[in-house]
C-alpha atoms as a PDB file:
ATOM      1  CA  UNK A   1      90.973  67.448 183.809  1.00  0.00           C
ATOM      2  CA  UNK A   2      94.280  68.999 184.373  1.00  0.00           C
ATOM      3  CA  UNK A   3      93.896  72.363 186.320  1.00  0.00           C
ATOM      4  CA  UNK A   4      94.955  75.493 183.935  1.00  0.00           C
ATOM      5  CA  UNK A   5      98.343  76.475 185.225  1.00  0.00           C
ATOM      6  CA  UNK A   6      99.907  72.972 185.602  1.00  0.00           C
ATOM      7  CA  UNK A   7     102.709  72.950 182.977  1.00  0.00           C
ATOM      8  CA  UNK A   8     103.238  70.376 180.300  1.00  0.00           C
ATOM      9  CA  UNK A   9     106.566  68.827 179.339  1.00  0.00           C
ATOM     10  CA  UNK A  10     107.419  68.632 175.525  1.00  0.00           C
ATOM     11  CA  UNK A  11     110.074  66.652 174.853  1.00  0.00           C
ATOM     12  CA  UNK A  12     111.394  66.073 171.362  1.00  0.00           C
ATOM     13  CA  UNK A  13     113.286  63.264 170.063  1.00  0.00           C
ATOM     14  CA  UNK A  14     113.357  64.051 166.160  1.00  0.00           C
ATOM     15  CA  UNK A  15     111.239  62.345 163.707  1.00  0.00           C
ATOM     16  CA  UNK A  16     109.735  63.636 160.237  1.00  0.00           C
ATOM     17  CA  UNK A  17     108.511  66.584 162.163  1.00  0.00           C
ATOM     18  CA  UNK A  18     111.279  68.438 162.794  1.00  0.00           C
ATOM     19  CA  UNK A  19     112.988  67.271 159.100  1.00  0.00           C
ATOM     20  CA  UNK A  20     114.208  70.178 157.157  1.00  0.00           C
ATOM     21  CA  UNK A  21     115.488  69.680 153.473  1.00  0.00           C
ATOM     22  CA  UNK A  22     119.202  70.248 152.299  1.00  0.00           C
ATOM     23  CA  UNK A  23     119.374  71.330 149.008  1.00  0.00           C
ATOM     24  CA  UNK A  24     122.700  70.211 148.666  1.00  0.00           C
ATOM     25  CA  UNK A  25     122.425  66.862 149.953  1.00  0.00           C
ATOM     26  CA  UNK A  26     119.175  66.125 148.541  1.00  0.00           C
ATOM     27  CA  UNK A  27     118.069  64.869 151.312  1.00  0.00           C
ATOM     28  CA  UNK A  28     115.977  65.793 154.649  1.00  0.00           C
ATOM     29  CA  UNK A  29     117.506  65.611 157.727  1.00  0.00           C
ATOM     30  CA  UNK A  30     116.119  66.479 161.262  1.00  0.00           C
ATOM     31  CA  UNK A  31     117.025  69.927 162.028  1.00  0.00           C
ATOM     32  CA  UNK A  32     116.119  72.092 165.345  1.00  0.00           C
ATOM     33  CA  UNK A  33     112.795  71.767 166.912  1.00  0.00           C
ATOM     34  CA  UNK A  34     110.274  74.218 165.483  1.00  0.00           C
ATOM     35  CA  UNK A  35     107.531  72.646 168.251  1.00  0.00           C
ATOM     36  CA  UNK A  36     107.805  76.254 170.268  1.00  0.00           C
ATOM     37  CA  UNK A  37     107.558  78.344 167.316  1.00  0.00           C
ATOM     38  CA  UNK A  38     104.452  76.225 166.961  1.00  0.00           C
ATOM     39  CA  UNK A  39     102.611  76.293 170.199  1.00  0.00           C
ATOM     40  CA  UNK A  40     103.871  80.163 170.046  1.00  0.00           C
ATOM     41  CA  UNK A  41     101.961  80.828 166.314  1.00  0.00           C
ATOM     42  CA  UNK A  42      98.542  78.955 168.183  1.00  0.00           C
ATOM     43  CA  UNK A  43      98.806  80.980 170.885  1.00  0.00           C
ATOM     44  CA  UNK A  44      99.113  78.420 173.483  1.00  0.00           C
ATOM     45  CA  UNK A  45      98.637  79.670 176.998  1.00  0.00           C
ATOM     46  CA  UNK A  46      99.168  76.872 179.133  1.00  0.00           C
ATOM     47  CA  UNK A  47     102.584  77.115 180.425  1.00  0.00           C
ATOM     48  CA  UNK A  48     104.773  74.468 179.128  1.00  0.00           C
ATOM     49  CA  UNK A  49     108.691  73.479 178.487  1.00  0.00           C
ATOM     50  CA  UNK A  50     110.461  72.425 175.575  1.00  0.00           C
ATOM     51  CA  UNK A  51     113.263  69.958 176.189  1.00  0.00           C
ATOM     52  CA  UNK A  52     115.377  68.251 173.547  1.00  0.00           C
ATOM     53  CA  UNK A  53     116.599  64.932 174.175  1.00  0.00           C
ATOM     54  CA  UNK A  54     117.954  63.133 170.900  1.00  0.00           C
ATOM     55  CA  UNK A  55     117.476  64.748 167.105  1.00  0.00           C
ATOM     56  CA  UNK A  56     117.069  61.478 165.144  1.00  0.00           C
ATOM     57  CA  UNK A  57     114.797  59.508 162.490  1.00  0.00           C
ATOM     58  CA  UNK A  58     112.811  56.708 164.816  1.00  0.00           C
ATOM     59  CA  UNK A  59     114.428  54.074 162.614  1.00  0.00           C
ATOM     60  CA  UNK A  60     117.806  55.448 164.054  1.00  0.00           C
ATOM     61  CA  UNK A  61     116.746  55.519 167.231  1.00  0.00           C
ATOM     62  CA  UNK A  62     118.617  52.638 169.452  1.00  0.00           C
ATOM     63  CA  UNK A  63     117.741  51.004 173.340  1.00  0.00           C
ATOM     64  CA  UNK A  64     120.299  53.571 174.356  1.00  0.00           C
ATOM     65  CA  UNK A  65     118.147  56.696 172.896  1.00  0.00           C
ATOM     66  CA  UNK A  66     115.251  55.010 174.071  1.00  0.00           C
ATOM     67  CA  UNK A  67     116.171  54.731 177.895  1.00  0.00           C
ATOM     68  CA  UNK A  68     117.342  58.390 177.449  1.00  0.00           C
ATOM     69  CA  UNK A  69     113.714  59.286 176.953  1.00  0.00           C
ATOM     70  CA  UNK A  70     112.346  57.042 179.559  1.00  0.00           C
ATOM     71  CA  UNK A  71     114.302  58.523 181.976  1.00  0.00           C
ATOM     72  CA  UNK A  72     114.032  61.862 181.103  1.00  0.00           C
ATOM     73  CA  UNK A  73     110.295  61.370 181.648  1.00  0.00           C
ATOM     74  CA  UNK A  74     110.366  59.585 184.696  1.00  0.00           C
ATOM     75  CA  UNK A  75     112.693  62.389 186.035  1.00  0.00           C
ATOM     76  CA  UNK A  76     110.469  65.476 185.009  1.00  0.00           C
ATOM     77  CA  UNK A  77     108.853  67.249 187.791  1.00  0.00           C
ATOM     78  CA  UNK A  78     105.670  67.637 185.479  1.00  0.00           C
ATOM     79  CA  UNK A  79     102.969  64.723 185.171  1.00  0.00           C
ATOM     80  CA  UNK A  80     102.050  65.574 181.723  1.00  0.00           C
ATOM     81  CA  UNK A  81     104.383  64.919 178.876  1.00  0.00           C
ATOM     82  CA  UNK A  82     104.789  65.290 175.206  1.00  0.00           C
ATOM     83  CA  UNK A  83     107.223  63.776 172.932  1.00  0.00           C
ATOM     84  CA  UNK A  84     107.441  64.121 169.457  1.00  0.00           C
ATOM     85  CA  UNK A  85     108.653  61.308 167.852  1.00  0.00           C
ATOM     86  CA  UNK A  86     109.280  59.852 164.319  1.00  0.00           C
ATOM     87  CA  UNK A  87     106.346  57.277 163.748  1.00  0.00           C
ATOM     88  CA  UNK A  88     108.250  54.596 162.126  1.00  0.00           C
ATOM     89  CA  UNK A  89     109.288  53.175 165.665  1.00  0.00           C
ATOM     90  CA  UNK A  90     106.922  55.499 167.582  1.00  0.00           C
ATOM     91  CA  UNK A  91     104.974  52.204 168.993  1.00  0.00           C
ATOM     92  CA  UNK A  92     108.684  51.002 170.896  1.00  0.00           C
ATOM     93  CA  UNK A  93     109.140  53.605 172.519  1.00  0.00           C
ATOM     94  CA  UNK A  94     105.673  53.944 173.975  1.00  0.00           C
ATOM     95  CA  UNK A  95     106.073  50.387 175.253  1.00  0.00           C
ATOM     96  CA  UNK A  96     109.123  51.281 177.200  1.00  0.00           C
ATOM     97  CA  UNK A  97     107.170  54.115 178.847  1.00  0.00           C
ATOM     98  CA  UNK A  98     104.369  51.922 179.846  1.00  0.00           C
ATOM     99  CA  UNK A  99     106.213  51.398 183.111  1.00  0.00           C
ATOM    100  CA  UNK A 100     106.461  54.269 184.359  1.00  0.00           C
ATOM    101  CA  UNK A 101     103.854  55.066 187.301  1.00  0.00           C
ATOM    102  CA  UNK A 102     101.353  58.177 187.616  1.00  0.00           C
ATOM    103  CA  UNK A 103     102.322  60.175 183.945  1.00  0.00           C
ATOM    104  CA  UNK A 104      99.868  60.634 180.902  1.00  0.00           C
ATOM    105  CA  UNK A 105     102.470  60.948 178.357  1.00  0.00           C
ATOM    106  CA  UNK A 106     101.323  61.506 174.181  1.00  0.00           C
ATOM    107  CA  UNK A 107     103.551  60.488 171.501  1.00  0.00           C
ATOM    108  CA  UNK A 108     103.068  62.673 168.488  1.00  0.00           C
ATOM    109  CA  UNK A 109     104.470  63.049 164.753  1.00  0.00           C
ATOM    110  CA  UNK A 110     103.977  64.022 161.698  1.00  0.00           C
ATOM    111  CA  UNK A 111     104.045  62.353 158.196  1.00  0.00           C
ATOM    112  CA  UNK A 112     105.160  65.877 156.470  1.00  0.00           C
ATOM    113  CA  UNK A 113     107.703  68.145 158.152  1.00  0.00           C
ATOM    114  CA  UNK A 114     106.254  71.228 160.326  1.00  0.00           C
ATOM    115  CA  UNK A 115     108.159  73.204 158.429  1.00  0.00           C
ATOM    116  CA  UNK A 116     106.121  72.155 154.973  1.00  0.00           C
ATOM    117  CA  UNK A 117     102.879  74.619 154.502  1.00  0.00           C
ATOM    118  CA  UNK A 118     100.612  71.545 154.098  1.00  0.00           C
ATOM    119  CA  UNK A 119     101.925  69.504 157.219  1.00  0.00           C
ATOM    120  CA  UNK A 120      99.432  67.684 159.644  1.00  0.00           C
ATOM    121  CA  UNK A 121     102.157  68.465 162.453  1.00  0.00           C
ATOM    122  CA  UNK A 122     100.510  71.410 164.114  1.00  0.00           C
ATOM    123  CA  UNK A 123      97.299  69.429 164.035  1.00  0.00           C
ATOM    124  CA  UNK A 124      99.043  66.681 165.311  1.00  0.00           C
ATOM    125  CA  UNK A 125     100.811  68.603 168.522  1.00  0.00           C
ATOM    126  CA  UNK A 126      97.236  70.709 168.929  1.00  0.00           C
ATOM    127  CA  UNK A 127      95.458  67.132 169.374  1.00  0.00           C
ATOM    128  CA  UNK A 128      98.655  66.104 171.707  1.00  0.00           C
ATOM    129  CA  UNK A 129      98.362  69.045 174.187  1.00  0.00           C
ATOM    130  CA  UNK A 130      94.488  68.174 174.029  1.00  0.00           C
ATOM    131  CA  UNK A 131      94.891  64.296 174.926  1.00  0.00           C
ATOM    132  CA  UNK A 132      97.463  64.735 177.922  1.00  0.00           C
ATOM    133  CA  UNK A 133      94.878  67.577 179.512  1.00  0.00           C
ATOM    134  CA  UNK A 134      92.236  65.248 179.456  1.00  0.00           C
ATOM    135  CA  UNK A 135      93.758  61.559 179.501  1.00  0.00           C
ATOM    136  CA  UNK A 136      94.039  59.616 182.733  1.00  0.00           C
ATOM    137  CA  UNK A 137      97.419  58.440 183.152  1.00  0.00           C
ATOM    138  CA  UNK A 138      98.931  55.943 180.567  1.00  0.00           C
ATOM    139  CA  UNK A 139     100.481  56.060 177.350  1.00  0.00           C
ATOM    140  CA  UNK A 140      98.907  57.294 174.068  1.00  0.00           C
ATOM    141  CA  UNK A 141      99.597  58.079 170.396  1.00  0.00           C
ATOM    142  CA  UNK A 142      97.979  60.551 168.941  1.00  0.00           C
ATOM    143  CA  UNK A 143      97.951  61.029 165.302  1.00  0.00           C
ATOM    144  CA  UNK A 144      95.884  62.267 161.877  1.00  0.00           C
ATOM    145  CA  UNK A 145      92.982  63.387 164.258  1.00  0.00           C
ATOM    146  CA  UNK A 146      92.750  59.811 166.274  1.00  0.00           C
ATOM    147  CA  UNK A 147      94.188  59.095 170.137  1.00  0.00           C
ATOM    148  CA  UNK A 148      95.015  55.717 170.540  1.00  0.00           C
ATOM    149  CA  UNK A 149      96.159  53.811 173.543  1.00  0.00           C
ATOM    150  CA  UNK A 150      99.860  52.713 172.969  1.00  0.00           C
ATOM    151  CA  UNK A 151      99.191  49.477 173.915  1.00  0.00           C
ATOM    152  CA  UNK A 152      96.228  48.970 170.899  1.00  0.00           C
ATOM    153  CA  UNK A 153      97.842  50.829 167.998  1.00  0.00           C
ATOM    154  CA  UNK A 154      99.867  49.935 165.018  1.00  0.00           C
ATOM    155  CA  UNK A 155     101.491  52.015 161.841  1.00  0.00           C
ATOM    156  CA  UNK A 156     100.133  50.243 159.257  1.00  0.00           C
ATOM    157  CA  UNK A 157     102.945  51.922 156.429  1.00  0.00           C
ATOM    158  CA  UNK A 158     100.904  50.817 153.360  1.00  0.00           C
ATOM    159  CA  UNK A 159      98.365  53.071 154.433  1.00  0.00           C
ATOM    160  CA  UNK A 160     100.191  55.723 155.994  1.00  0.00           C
ATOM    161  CA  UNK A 161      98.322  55.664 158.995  1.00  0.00           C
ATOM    162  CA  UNK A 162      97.874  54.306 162.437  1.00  0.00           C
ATOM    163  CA  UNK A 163      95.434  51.635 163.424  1.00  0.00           C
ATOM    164  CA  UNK A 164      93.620  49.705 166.162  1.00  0.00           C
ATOM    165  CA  UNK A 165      95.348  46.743 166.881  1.00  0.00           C
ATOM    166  CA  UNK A 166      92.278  43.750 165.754  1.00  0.00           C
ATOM    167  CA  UNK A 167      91.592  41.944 169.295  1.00  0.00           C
END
């Protein structure tokens, strides 16, 4: 169990969580990270950082964007990291973090915007900060109330959600 003052890194990358609409485009775009404003409304104690390192859909995301995050992670100072991340190509980028040594990083979304009044995002980051506490190192996915290893998990789209990958 991590010990109560040792900070947590959230990085964000983009993703349906941090979509806003434009009226005049009709059309959602990702906008500025509301994950603070967040951890701020649940009264989070645990110290933490926000960093931003891309503001993109996954499915823009490129190996370029994704090496970004790896090294940003790999860099940190703190052993505990967050990313939010769009889930359509949430699974690739947790396979490029698999190498790096001694880190529990959680990959979190949303399938509604944050900013939307019935979003699963703030569940989604509450079960995040949960996970890396608790999680020995490795990578993980945590979504609609399940933690998954990275390694074992799939979106299946038709259903909307993630699922074990059948061994």
């Amino acid at each position: 169990m991590l010990p109560p003052q040792t900070p947590i890194l959230l990085l964000t990358t983009g993703g349906t969580i941090d979509k806003i609409y434009f009226d005049a485009l009709s059309d959602y775009q990702v906008g500025e990270t509301v994950m603070a404003k967040l951890l701020e409304i649940a009264r989070v104690k645990r110290p933490f950082r926000v960093e931003e390192v891309v503001r993109k859909d996954s499915l823009e995301l490129d190996d370029a964007d994704r090496a970004l995050i790896r090294d940003r992670v790999a860099a940190a100072p703190e052993c505990h990291v967050i990313i939010t991340h769009g889930t359509d190509t949430m699974t690739e980028t947790a396979k490029l973090l698999s190498a790096i040594p001694g880190k529990t990083v959680v990959l979190v979304g949303a399938l509604a915007p944050a900013r939307f009044g019935e979003s699963d995002a703030s569940f989604n980051l509450g079960m995040a900060f949960a996970t890396v506490q608790v999680a020995e190192p490795g990578v993980y996915i945590t979504m609609s109330g399940s933690v998954f290893r990275a390694d074992k998990v799939v979106k299946d789209r038709a259903r909307g959600a993630f699922v074990p990958v059948e061994e």
